[in-house]
PDB file of N, CA and C in Angstrom:
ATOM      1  N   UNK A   1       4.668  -7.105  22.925  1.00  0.00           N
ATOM      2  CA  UNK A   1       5.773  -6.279  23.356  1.00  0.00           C
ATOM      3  C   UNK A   1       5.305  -5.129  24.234  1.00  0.00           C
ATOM      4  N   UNK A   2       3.930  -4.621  23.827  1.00  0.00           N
ATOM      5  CA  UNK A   2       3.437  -3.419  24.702  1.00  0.00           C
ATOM      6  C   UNK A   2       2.966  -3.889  25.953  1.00  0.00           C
ATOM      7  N   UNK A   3       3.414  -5.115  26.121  1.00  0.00           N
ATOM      8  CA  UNK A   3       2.761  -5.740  27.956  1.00  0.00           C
ATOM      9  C   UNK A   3       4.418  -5.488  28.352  1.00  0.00           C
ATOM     10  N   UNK A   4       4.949  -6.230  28.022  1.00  0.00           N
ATOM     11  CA  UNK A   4       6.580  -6.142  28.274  1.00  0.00           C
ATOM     12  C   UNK A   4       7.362  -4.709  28.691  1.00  0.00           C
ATOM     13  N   UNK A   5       6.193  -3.939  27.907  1.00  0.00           N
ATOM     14  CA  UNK A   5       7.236  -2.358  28.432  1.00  0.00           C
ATOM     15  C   UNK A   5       8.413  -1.909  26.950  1.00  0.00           C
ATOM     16  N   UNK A   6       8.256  -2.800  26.158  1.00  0.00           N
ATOM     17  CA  UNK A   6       9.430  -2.555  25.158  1.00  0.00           C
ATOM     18  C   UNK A   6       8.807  -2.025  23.801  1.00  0.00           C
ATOM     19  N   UNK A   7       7.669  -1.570  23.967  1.00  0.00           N
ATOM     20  CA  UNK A   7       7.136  -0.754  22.824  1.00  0.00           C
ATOM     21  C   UNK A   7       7.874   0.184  22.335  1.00  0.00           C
ATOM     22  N   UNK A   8       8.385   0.631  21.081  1.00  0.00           N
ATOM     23  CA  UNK A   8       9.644   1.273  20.401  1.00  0.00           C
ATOM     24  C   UNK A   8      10.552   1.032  20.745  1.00  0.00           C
ATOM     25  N   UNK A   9      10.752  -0.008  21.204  1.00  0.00           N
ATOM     26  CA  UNK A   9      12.233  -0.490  21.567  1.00  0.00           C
ATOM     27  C   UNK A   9      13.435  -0.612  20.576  1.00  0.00           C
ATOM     28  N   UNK A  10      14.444  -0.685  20.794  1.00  0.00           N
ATOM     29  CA  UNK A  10      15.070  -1.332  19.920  1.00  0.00           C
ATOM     30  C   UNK A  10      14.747  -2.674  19.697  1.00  0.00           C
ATOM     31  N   UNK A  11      14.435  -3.360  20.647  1.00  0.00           N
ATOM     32  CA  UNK A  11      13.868  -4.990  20.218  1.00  0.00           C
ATOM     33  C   UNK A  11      13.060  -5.083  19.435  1.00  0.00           C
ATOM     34  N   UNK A  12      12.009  -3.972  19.441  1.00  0.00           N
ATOM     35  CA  UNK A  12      10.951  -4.122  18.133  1.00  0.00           C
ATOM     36  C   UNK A  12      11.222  -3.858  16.700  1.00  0.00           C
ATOM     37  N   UNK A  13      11.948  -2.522  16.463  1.00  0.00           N
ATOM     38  CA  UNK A  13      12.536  -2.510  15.499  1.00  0.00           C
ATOM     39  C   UNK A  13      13.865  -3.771  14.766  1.00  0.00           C
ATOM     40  N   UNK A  14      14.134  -4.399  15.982  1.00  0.00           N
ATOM     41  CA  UNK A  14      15.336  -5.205  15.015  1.00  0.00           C
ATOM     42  C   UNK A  14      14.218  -6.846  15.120  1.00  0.00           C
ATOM     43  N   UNK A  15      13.080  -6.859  15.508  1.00  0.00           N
ATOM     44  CA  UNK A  15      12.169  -7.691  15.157  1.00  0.00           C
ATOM     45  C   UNK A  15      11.311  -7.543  13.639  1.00  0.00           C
ATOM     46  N   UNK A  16      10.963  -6.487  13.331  1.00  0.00           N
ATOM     47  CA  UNK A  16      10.463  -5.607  12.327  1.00  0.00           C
ATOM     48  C   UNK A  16      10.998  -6.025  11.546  1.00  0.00           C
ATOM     49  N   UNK A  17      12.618  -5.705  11.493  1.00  0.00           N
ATOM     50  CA  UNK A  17      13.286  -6.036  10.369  1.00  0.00           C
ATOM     51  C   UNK A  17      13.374  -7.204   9.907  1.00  0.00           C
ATOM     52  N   UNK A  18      13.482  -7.966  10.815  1.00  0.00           N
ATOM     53  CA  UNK A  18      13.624 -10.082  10.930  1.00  0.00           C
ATOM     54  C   UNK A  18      12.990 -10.537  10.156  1.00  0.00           C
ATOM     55  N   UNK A  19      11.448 -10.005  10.722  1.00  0.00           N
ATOM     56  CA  UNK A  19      10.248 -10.213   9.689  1.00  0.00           C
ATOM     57  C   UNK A  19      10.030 -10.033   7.929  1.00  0.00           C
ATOM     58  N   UNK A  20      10.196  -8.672   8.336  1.00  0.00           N
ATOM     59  CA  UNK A  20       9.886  -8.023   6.866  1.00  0.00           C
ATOM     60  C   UNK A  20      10.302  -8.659   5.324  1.00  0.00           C
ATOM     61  N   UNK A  21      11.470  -9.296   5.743  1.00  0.00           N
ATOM     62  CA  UNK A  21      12.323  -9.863   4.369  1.00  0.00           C
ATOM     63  C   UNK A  21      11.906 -11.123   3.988  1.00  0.00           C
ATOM     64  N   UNK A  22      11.296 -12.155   5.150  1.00  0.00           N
ATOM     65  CA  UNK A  22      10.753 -13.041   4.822  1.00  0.00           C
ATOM     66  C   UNK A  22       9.537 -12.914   4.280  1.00  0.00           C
ATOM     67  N   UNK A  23       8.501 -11.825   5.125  1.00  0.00           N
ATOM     68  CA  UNK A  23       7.075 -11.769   5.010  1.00  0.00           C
ATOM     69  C   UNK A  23       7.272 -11.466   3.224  1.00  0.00           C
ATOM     70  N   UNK A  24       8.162 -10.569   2.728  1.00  0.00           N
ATOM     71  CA  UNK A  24       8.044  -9.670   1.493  1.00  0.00           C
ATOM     72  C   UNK A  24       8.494 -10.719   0.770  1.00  0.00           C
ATOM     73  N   UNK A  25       9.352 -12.014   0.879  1.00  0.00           N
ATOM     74  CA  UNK A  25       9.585 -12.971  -0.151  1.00  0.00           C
ATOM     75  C   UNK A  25       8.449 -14.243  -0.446  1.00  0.00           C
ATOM     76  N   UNK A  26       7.688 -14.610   0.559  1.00  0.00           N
ATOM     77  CA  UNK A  26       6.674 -15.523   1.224  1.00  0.00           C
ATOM     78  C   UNK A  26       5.246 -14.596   0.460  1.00  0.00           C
ATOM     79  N   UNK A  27       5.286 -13.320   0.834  1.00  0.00           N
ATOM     80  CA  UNK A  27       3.696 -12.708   0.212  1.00  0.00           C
ATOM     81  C   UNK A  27       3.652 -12.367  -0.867  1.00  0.00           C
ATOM     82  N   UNK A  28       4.819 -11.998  -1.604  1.00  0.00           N
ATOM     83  CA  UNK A  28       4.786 -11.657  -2.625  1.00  0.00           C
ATOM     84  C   UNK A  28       3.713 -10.478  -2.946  1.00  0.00           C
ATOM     85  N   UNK A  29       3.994  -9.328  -2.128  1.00  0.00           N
ATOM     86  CA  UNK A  29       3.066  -8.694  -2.669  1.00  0.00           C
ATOM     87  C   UNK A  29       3.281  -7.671  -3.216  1.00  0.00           C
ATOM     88  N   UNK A  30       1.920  -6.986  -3.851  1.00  0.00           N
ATOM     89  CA  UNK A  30       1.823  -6.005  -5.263  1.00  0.00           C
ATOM     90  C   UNK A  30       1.826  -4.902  -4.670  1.00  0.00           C
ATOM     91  N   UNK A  31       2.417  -4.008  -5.625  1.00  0.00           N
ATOM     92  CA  UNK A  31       2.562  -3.033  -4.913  1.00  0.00           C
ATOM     93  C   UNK A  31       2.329  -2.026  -5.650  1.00  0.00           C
ATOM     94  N   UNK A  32       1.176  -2.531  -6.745  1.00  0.00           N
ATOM     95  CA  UNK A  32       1.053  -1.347  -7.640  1.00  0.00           C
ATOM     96  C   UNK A  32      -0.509  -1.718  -7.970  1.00  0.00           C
ATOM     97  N   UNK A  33      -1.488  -1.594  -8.638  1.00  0.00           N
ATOM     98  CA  UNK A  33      -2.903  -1.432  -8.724  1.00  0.00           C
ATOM     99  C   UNK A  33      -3.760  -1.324 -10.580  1.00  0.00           C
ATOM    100  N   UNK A  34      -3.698  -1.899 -11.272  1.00  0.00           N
ATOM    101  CA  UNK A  34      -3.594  -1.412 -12.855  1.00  0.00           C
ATOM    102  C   UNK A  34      -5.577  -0.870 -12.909  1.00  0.00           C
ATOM    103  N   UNK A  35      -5.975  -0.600 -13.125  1.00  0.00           N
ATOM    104  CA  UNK A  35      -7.466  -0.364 -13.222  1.00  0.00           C
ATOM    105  C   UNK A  35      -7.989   0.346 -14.549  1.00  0.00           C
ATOM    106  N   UNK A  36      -8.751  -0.077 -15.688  1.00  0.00           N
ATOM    107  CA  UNK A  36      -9.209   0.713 -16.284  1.00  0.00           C
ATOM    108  C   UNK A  36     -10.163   1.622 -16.340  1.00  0.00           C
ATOM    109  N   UNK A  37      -9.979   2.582 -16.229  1.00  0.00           N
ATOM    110  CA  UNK A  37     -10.771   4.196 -16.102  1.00  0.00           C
ATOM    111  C   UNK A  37     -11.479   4.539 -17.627  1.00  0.00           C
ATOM    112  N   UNK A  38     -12.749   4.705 -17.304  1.00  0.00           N
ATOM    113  CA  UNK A  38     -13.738   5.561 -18.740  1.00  0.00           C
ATOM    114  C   UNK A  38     -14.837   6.304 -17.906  1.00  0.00           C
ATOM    115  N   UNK A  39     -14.774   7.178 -18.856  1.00  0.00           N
ATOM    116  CA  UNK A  39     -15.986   8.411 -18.519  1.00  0.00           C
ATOM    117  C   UNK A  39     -17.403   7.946 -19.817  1.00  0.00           C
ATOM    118  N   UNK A  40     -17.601   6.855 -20.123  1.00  0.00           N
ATOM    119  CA  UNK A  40     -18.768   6.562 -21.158  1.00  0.00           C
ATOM    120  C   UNK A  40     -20.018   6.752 -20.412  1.00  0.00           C
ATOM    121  N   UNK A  41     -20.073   6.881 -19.068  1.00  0.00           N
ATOM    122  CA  UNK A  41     -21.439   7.182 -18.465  1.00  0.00           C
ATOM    123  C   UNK A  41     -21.428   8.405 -18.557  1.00  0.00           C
ATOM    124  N   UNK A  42     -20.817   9.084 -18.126  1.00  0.00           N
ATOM    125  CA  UNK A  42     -20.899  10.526 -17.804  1.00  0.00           C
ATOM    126  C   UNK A  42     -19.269  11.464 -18.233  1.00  0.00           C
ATOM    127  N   UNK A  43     -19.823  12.121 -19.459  1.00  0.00           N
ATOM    128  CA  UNK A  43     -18.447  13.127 -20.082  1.00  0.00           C
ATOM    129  C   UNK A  43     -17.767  13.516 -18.969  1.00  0.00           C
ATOM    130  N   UNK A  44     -16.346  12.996 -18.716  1.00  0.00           N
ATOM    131  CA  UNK A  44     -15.773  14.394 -17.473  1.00  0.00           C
ATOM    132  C   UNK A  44     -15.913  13.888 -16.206  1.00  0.00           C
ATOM    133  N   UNK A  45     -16.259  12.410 -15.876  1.00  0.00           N
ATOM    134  CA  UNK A  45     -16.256  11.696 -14.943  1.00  0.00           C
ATOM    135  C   UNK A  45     -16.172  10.274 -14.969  1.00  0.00           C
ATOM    136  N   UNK A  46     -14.737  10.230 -14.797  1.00  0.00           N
ATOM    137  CA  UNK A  46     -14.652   8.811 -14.891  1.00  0.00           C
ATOM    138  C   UNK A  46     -14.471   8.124 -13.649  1.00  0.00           C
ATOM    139  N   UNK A  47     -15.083   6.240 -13.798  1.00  0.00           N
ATOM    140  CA  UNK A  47     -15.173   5.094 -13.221  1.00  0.00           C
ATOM    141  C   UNK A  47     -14.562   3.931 -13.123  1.00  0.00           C
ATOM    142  N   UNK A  48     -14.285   3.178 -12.426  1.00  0.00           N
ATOM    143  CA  UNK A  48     -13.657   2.125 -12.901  1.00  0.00           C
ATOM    144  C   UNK A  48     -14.276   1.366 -13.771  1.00  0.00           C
ATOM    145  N   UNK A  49     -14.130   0.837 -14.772  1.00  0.00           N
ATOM    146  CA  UNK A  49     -14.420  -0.529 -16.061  1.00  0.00           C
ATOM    147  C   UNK A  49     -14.448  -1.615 -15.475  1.00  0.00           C
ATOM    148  N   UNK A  50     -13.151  -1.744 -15.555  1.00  0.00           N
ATOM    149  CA  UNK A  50     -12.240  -3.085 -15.087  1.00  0.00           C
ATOM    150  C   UNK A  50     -10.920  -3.017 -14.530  1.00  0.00           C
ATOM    151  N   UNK A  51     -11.284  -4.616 -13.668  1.00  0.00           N
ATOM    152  CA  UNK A  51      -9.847  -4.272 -13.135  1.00  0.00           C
ATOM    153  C   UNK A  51      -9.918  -5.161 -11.516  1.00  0.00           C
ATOM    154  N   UNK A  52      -9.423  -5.634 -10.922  1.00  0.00           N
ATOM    155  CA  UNK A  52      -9.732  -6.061  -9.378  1.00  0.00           C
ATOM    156  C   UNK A  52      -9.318  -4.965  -8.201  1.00  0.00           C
ATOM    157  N   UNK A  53     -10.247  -4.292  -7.546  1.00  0.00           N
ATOM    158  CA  UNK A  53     -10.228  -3.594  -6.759  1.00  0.00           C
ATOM    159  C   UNK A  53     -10.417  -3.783  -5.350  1.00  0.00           C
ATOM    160  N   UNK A  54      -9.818  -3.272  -4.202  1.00  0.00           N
ATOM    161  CA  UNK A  54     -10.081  -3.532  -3.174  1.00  0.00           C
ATOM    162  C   UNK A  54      -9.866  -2.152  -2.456  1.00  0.00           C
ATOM    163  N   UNK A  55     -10.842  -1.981  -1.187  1.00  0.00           N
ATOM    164  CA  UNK A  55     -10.453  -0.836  -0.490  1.00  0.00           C
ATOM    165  C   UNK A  55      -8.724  -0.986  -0.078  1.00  0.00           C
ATOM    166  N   UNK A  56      -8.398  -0.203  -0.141  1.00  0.00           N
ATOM    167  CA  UNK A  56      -6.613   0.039   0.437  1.00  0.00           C
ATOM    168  C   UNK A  56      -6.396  -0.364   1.985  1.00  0.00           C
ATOM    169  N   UNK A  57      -5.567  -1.331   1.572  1.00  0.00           N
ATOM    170  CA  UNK A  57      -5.013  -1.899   3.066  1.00  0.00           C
ATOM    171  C   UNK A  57      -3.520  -1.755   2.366  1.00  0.00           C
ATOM    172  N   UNK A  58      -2.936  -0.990   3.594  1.00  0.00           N
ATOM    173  CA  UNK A  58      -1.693  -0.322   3.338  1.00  0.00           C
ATOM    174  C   UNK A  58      -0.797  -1.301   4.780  1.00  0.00           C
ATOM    175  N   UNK A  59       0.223  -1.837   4.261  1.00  0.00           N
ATOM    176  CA  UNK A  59       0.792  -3.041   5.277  1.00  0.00           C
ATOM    177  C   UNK A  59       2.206  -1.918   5.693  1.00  0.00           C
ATOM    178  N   UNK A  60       2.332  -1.744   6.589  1.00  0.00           N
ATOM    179  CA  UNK A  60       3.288  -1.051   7.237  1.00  0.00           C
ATOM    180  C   UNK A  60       4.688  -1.443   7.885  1.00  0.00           C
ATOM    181  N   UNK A  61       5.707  -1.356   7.445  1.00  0.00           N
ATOM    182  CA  UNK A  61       6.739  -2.274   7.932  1.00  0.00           C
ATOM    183  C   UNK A  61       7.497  -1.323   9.297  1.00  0.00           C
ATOM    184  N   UNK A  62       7.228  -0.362   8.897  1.00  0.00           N
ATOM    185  CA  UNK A  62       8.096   1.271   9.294  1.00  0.00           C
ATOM    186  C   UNK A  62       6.578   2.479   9.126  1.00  0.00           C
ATOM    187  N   UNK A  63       7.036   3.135  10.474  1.00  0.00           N
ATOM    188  CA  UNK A  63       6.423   4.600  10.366  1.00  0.00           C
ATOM    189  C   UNK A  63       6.625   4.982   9.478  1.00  0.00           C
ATOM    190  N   UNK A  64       5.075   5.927   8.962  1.00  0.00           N
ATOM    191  CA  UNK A  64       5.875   6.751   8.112  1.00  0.00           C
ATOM    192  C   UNK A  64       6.856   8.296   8.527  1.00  0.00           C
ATOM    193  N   UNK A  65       7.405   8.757   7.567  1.00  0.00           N
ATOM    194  CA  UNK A  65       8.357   9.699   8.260  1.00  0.00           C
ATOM    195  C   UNK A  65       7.034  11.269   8.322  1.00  0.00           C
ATOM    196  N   UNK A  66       7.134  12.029   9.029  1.00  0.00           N
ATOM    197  CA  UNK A  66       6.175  12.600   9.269  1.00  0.00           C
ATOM    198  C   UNK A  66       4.418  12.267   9.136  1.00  0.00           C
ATOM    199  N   UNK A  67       4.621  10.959   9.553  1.00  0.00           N
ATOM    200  CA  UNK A  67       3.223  10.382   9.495  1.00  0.00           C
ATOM    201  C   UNK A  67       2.387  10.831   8.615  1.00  0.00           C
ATOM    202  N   UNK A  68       3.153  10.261   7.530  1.00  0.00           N
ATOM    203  CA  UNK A  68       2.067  10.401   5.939  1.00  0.00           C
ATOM    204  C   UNK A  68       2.531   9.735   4.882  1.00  0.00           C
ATOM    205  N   UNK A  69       2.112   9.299   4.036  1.00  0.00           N
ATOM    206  CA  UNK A  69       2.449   7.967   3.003  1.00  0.00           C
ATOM    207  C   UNK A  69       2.188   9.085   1.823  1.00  0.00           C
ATOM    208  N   UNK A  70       3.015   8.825   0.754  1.00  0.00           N
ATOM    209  CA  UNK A  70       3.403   9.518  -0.366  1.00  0.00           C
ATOM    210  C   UNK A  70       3.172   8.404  -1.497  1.00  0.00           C
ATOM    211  N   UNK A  71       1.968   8.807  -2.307  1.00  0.00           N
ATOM    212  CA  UNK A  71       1.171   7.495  -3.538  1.00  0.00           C
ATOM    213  C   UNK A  71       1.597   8.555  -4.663  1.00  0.00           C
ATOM    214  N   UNK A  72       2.189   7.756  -5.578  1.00  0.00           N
ATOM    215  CA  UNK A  72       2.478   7.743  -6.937  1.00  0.00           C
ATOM    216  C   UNK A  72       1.122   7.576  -7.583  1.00  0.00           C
ATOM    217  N   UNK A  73       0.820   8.317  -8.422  1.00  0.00           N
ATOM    218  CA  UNK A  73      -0.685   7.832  -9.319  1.00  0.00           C
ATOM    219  C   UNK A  73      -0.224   8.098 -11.187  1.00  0.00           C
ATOM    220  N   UNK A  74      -0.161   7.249 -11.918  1.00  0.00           N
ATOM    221  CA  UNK A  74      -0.195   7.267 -13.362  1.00  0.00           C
ATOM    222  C   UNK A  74      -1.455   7.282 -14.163  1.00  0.00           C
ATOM    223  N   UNK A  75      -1.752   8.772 -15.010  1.00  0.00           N
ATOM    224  CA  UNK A  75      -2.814   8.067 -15.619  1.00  0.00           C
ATOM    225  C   UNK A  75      -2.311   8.048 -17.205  1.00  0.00           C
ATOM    226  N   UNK A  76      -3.048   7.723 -17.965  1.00  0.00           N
ATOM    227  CA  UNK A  76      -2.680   7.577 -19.144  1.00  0.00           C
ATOM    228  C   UNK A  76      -3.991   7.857 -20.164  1.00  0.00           C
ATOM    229  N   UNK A  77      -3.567   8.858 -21.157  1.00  0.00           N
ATOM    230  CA  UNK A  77      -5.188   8.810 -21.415  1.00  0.00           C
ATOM    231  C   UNK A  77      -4.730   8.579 -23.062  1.00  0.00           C
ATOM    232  N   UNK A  78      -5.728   7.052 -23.670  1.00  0.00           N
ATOM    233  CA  UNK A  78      -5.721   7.061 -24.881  1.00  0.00           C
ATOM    234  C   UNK A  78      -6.443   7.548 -25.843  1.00  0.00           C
ATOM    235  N   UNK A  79      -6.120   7.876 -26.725  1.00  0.00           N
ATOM    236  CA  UNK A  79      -7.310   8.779 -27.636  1.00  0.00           C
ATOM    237  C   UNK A  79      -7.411   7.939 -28.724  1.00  0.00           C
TER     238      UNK A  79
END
């Protein structure tokens, strides 16, 4: 589209959208991360245990709105 001249176009955005609903039913993807966290090496610093990790690849459907992504983080600590 950026050879075409129609970069932010409206054509791109109502392409964006076309996509997105299929890609998100077809990928099925996660959108959340579970990991278990312990500090048994070191008091007061914890690591991951377990868990499948990957560096963050963040799939973008839409800008973000002031170009910045807003992450939810839960921890939970059992005693």
């Amino acid at each position: 589209l950026d050879a075409l001249g129609l970069r932010e176009s409206v054509v791109e955005r109502v392409l964006a959208r076309a996509i997105a609903l299929p890609a998100s039913r077809f990928l099925r993807m996660k959108r959340s991360v579970s990991l278990l966290v312990s500090d048994r090496d070191t008091t007061g610093r914890g690591a991951i245990i377990d868990g499948t990790y990957q560096s963050p690849i963040l799939v973008q459907w839409h800008r973000a709105a002031r170009q910045a992504r807003q992450v939810d983080v839960i921890l939970t600590r059992f005693v």
